[in-house]
C-alpha atoms as a PDB file:
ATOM      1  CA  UNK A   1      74.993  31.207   1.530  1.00  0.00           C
ATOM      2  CA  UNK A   2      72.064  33.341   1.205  1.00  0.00           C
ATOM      3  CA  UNK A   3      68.655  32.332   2.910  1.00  0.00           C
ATOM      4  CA  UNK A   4      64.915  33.069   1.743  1.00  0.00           C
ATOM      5  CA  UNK A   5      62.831  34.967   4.763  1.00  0.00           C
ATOM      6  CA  UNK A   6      58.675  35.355   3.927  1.00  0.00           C
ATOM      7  CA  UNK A   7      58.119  38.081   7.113  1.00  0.00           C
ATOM      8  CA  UNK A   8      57.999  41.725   6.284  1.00  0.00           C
ATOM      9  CA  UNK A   9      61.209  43.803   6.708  1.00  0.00           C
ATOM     10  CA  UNK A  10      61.501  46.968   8.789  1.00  0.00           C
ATOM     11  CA  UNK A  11      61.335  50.438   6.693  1.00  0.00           C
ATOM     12  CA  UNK A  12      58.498  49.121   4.173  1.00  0.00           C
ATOM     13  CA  UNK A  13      58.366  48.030   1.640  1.00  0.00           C
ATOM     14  CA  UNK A  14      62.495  47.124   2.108  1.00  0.00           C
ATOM     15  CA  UNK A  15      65.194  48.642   3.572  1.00  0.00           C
ATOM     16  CA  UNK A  16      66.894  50.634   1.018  1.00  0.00           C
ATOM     17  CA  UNK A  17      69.664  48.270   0.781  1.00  0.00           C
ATOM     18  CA  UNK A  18      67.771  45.434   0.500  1.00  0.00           C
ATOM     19  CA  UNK A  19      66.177  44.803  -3.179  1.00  0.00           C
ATOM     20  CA  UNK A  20      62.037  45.268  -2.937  1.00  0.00           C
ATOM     21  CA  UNK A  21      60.612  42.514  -4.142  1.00  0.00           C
ATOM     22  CA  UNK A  22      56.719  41.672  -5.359  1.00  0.00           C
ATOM     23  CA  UNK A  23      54.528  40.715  -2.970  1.00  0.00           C
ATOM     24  CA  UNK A  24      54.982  36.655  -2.915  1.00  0.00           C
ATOM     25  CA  UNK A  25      58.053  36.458  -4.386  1.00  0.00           C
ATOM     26  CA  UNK A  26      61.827  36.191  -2.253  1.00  0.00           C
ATOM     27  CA  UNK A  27      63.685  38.888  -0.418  1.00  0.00           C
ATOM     28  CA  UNK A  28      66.933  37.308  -0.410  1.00  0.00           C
ATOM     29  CA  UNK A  29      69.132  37.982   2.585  1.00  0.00           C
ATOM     30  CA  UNK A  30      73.104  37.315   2.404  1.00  0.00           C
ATOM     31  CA  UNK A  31      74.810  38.324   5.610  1.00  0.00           C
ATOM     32  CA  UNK A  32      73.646  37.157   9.299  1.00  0.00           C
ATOM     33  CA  UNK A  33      73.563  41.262  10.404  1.00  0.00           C
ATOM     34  CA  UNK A  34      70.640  41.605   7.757  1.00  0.00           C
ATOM     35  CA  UNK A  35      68.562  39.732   9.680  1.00  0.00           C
ATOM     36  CA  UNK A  36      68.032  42.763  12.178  1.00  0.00           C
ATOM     37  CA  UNK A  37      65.710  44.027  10.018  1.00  0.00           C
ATOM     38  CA  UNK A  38      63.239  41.483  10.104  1.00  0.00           C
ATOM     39  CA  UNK A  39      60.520  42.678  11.768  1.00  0.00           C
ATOM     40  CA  UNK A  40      59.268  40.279  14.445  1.00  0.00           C
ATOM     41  CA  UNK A  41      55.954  40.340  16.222  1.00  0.00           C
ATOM     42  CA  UNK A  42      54.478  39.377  19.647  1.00  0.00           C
ATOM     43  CA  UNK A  43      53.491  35.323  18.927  1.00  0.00           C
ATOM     44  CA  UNK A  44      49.690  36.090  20.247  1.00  0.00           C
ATOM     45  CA  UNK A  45      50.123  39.226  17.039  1.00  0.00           C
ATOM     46  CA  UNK A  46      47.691  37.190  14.228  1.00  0.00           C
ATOM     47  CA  UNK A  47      48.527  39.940  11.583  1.00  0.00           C
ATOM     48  CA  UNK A  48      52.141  39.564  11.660  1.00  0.00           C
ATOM     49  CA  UNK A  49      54.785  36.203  11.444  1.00  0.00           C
ATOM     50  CA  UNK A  50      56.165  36.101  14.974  1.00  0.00           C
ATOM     51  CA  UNK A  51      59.244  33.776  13.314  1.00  0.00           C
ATOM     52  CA  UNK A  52      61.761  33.458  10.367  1.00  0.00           C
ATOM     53  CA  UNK A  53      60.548  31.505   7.924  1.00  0.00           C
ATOM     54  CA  UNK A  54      63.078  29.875   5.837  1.00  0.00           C
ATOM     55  CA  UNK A  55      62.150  27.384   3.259  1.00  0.00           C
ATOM     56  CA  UNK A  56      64.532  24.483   3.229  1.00  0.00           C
ATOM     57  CA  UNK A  57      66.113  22.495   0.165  1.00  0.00           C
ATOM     58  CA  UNK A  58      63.276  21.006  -1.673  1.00  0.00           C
ATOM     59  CA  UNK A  59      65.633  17.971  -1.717  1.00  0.00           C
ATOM     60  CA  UNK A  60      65.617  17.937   2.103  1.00  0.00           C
ATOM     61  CA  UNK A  61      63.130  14.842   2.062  1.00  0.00           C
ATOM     62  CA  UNK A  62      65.313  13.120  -0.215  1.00  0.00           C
ATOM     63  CA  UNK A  63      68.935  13.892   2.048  1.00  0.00           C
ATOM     64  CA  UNK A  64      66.904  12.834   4.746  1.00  0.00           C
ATOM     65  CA  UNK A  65      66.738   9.122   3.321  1.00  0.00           C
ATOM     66  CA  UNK A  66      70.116   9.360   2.881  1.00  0.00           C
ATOM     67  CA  UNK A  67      71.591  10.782   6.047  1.00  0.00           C
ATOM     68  CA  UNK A  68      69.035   8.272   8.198  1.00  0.00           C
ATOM     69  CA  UNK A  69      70.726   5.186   6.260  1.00  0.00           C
ATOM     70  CA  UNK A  70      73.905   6.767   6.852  1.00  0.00           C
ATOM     71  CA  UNK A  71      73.601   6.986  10.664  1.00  0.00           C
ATOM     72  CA  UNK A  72      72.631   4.203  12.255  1.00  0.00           C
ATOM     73  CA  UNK A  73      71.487   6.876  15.406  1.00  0.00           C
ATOM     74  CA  UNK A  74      69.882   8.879  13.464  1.00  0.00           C
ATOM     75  CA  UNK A  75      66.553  10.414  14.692  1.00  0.00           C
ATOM     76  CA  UNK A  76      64.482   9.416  11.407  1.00  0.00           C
ATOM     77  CA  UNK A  77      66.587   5.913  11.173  1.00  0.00           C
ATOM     78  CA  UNK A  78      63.189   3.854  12.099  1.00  0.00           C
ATOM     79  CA  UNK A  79      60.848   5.986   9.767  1.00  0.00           C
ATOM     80  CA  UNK A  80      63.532   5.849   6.792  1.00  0.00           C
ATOM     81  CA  UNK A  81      63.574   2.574   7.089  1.00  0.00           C
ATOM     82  CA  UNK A  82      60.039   1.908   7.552  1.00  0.00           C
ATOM     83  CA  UNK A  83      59.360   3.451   4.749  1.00  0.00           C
ATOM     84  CA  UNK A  84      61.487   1.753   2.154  1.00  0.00           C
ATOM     85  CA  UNK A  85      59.944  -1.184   2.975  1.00  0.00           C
ATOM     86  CA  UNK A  86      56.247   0.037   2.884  1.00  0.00           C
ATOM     87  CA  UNK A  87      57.628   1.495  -0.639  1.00  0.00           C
ATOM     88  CA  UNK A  88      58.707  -1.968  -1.632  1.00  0.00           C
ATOM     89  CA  UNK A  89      55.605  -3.772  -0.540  1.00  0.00           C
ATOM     90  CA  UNK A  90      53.856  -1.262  -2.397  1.00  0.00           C
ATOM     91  CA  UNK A  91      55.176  -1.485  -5.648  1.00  0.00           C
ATOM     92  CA  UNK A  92      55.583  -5.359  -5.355  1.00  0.00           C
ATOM     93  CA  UNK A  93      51.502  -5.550  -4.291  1.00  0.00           C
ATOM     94  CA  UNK A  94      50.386  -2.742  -7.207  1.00  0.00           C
ATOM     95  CA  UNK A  95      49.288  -5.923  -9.234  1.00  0.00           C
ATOM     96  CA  UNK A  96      46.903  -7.197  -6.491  1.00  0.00           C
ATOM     97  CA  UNK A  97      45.915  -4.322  -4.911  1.00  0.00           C
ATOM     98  CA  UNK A  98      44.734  -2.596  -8.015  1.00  0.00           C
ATOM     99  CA  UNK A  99      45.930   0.476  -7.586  1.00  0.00           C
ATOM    100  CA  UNK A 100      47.183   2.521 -10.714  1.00  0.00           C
ATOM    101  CA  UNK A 101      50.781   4.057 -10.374  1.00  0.00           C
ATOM    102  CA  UNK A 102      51.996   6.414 -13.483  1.00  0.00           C
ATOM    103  CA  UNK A 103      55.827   6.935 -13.422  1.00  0.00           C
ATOM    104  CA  UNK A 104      56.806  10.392 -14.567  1.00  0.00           C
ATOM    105  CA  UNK A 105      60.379  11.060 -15.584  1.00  0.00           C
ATOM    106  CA  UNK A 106      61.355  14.775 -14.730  1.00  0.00           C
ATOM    107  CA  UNK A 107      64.621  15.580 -16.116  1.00  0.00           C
ATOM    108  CA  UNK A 108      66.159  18.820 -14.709  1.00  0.00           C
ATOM    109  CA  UNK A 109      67.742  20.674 -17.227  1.00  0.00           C
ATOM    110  CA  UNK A 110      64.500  20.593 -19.274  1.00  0.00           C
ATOM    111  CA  UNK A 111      62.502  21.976 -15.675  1.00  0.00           C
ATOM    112  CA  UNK A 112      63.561  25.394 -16.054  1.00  0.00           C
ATOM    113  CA  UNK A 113      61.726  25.815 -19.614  1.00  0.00           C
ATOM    114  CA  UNK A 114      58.629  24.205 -18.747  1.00  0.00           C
ATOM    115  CA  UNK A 115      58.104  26.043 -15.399  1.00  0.00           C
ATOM    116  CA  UNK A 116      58.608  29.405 -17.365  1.00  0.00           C
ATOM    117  CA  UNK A 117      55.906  28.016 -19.820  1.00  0.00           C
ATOM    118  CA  UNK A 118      53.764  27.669 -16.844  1.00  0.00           C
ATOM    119  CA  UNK A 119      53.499  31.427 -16.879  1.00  0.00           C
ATOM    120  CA  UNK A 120      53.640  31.751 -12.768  1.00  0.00           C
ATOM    121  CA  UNK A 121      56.499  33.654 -11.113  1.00  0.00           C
ATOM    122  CA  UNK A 122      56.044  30.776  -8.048  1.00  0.00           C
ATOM    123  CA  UNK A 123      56.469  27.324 -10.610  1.00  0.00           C
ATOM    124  CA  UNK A 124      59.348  29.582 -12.082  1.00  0.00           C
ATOM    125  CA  UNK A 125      61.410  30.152  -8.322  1.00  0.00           C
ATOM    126  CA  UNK A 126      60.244  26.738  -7.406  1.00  0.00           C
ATOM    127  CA  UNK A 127      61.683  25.053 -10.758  1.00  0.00           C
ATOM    128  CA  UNK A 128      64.860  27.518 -10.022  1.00  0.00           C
ATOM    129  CA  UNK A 129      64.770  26.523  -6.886  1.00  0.00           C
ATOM    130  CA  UNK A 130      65.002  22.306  -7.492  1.00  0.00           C
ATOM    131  CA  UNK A 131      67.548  23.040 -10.790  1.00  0.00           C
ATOM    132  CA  UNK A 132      69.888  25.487  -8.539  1.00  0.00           C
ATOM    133  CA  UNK A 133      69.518  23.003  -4.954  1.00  0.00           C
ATOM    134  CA  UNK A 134      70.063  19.830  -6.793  1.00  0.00           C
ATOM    135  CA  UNK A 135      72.547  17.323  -5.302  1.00  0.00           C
ATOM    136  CA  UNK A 136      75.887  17.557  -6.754  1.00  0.00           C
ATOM    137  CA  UNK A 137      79.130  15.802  -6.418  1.00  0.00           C
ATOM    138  CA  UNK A 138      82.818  17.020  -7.055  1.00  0.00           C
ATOM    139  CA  UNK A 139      83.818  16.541 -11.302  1.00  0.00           C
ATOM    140  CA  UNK A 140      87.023  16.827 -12.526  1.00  0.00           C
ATOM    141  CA  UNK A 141      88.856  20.727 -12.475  1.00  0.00           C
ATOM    142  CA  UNK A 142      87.177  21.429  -9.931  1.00  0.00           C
ATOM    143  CA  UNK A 143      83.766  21.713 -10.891  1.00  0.00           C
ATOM    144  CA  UNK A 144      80.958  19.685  -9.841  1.00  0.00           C
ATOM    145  CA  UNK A 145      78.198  17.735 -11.917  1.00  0.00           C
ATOM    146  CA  UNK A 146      74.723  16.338 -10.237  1.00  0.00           C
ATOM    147  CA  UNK A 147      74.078  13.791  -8.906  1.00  0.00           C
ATOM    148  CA  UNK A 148      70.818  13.481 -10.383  1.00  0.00           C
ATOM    149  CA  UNK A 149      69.523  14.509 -13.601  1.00  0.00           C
ATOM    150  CA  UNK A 150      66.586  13.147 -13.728  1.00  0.00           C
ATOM    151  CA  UNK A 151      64.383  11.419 -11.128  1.00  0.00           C
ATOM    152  CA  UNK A 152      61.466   8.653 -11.619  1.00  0.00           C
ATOM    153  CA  UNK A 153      58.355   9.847 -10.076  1.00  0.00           C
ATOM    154  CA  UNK A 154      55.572   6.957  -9.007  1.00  0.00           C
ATOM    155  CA  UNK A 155      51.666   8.627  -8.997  1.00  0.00           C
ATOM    156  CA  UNK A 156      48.614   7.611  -7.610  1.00  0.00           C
ATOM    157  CA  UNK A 157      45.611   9.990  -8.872  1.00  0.00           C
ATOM    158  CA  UNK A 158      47.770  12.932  -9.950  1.00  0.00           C
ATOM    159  CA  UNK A 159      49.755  13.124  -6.131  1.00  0.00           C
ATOM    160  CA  UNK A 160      53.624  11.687  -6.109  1.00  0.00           C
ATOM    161  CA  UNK A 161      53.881   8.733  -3.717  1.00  0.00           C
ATOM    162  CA  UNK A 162      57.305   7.792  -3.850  1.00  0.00           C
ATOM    163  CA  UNK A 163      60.362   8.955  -6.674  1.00  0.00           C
ATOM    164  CA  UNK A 164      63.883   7.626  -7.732  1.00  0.00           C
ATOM    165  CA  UNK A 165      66.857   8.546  -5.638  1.00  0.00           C
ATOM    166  CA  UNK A 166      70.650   8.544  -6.613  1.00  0.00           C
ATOM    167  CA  UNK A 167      71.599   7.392  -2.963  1.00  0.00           C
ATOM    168  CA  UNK A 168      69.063   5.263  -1.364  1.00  0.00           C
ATOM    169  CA  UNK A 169      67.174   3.996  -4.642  1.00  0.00           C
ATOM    170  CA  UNK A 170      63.758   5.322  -3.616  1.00  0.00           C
ATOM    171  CA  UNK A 171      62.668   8.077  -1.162  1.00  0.00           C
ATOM    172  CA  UNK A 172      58.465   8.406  -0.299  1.00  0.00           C
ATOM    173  CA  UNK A 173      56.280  11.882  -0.248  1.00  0.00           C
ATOM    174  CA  UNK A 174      55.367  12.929   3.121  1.00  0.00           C
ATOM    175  CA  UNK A 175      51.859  13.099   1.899  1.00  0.00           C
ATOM    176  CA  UNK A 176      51.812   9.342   0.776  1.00  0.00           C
ATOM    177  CA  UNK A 177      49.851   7.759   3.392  1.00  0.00           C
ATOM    178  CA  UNK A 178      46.672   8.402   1.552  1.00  0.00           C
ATOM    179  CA  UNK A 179      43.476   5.722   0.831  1.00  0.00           C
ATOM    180  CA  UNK A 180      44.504   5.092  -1.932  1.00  0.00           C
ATOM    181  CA  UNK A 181      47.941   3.800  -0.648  1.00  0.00           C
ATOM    182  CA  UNK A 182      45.847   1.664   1.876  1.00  0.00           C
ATOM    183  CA  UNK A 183      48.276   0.735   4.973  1.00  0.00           C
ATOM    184  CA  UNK A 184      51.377   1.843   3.911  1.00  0.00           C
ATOM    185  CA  UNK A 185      53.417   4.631   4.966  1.00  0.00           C
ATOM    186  CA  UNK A 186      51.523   5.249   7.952  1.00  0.00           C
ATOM    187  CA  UNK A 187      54.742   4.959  10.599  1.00  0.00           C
ATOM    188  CA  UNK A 188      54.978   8.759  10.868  1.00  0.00           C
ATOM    189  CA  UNK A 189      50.938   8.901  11.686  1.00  0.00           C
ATOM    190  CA  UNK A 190      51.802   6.432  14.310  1.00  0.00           C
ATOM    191  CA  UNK A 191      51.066   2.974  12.405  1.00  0.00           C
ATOM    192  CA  UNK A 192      52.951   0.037  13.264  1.00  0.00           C
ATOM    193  CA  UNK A 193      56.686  -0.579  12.438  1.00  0.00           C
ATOM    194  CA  UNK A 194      57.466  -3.271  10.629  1.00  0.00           C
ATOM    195  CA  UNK A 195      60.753  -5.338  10.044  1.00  0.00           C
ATOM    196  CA  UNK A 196      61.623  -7.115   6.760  1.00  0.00           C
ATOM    197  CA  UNK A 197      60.802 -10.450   8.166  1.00  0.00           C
ATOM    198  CA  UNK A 198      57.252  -9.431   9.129  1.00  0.00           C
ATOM    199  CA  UNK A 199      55.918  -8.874   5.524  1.00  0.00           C
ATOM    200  CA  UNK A 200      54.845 -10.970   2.969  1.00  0.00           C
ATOM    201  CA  UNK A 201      57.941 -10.654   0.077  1.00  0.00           C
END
């Protein structure tokens, strides 16, 4: 499994056996001994990334729902839960509280064309990024199919609050505790947790 790494590599621009890549775009690395030639920095150096960087699944948020139901022991149980209930109340208060939400449906095989219409080399890895990462499950022959297609999106003022998910039924954004969202989702900014039987359904 390869990894992508934002520092700078030793012998610049790349090591000659490592493909040179434009500045903001991926240098892939595939083997553990490659990562000798990051070059590190002292962590007081300002001009230089003292760590690896490596940019997780941009699914991870929605495997975290998952693996928190999952686990009763898991570390993000209480804030997984916490937040499918804020993201119930929510949607089951959007006709009181007057708050607008647009549902966009993103459907992944058509992702790739519209982030190359975009015409920016970062919509087109991130778009490559969600097609190629994209949950999948075991099909017959031995292939595998994903597990999800398409996702629902829910938006408040142009910023996803919550979206669709194929194993938990809805996952939040970690930036959804916003005013406009009033009290809800605040658990991970240290709001107060509350059970099923405390709300108002």
């Amino acid at each position: 499994m390869s990894r992508n790494l934002l520092p700078r590599l030793r012998n610049a621009p790349n090591p000659a056996n490592i493909k040179a890549a434009p500045v903001g775009r991926w240098s892939t690395i595939e083997t553990p001994a490659e990562l000798a030639k990051v070059e590190y920095a002292d962590e007081h150096d300002t001009d230089l990334r003292s760590r690896i960087q490596s940019i997780p699944s941009p699914w991870a948020r929605l495997l975290l729902f998952r693996n928190a139901l999952e686990d009763k022991d898991h570390p993000a149980r209480a804030l997984v839960e916490n937040e499918l209930l804020d993201a119930i109340e929510f949607l089951w208060t959007l006709g009181a509280s007057g708050v607008s939400l647009e549902v966009r449906r993103i459907r992944l095989e058509e992702l790739q064309a519209a982030a190359e219409s975009a015409g920016s080399i970062r919509v087109e890895d991130f778009a490559t990024a969600l097609v190629g990462l994209a949950p999948r499950r075991a099909a017959g022959g031995g292939a595998s199919g994903s597990v999800l297609p398409s996702l629902a999106v829910g938006v408040v003022d142009n910023e996803p609050v919550l979206a669709s998910s194929p194993y938990t039924v809805l996952f939040t954004a970690e930036s959804a505790a916003r005013p406009q969202t009033g009290s809800f989702f605040r658990y991970a900014q240290g709001g107060e947790r509350r059970q099923l039987h405390q709300r108002p359904l």
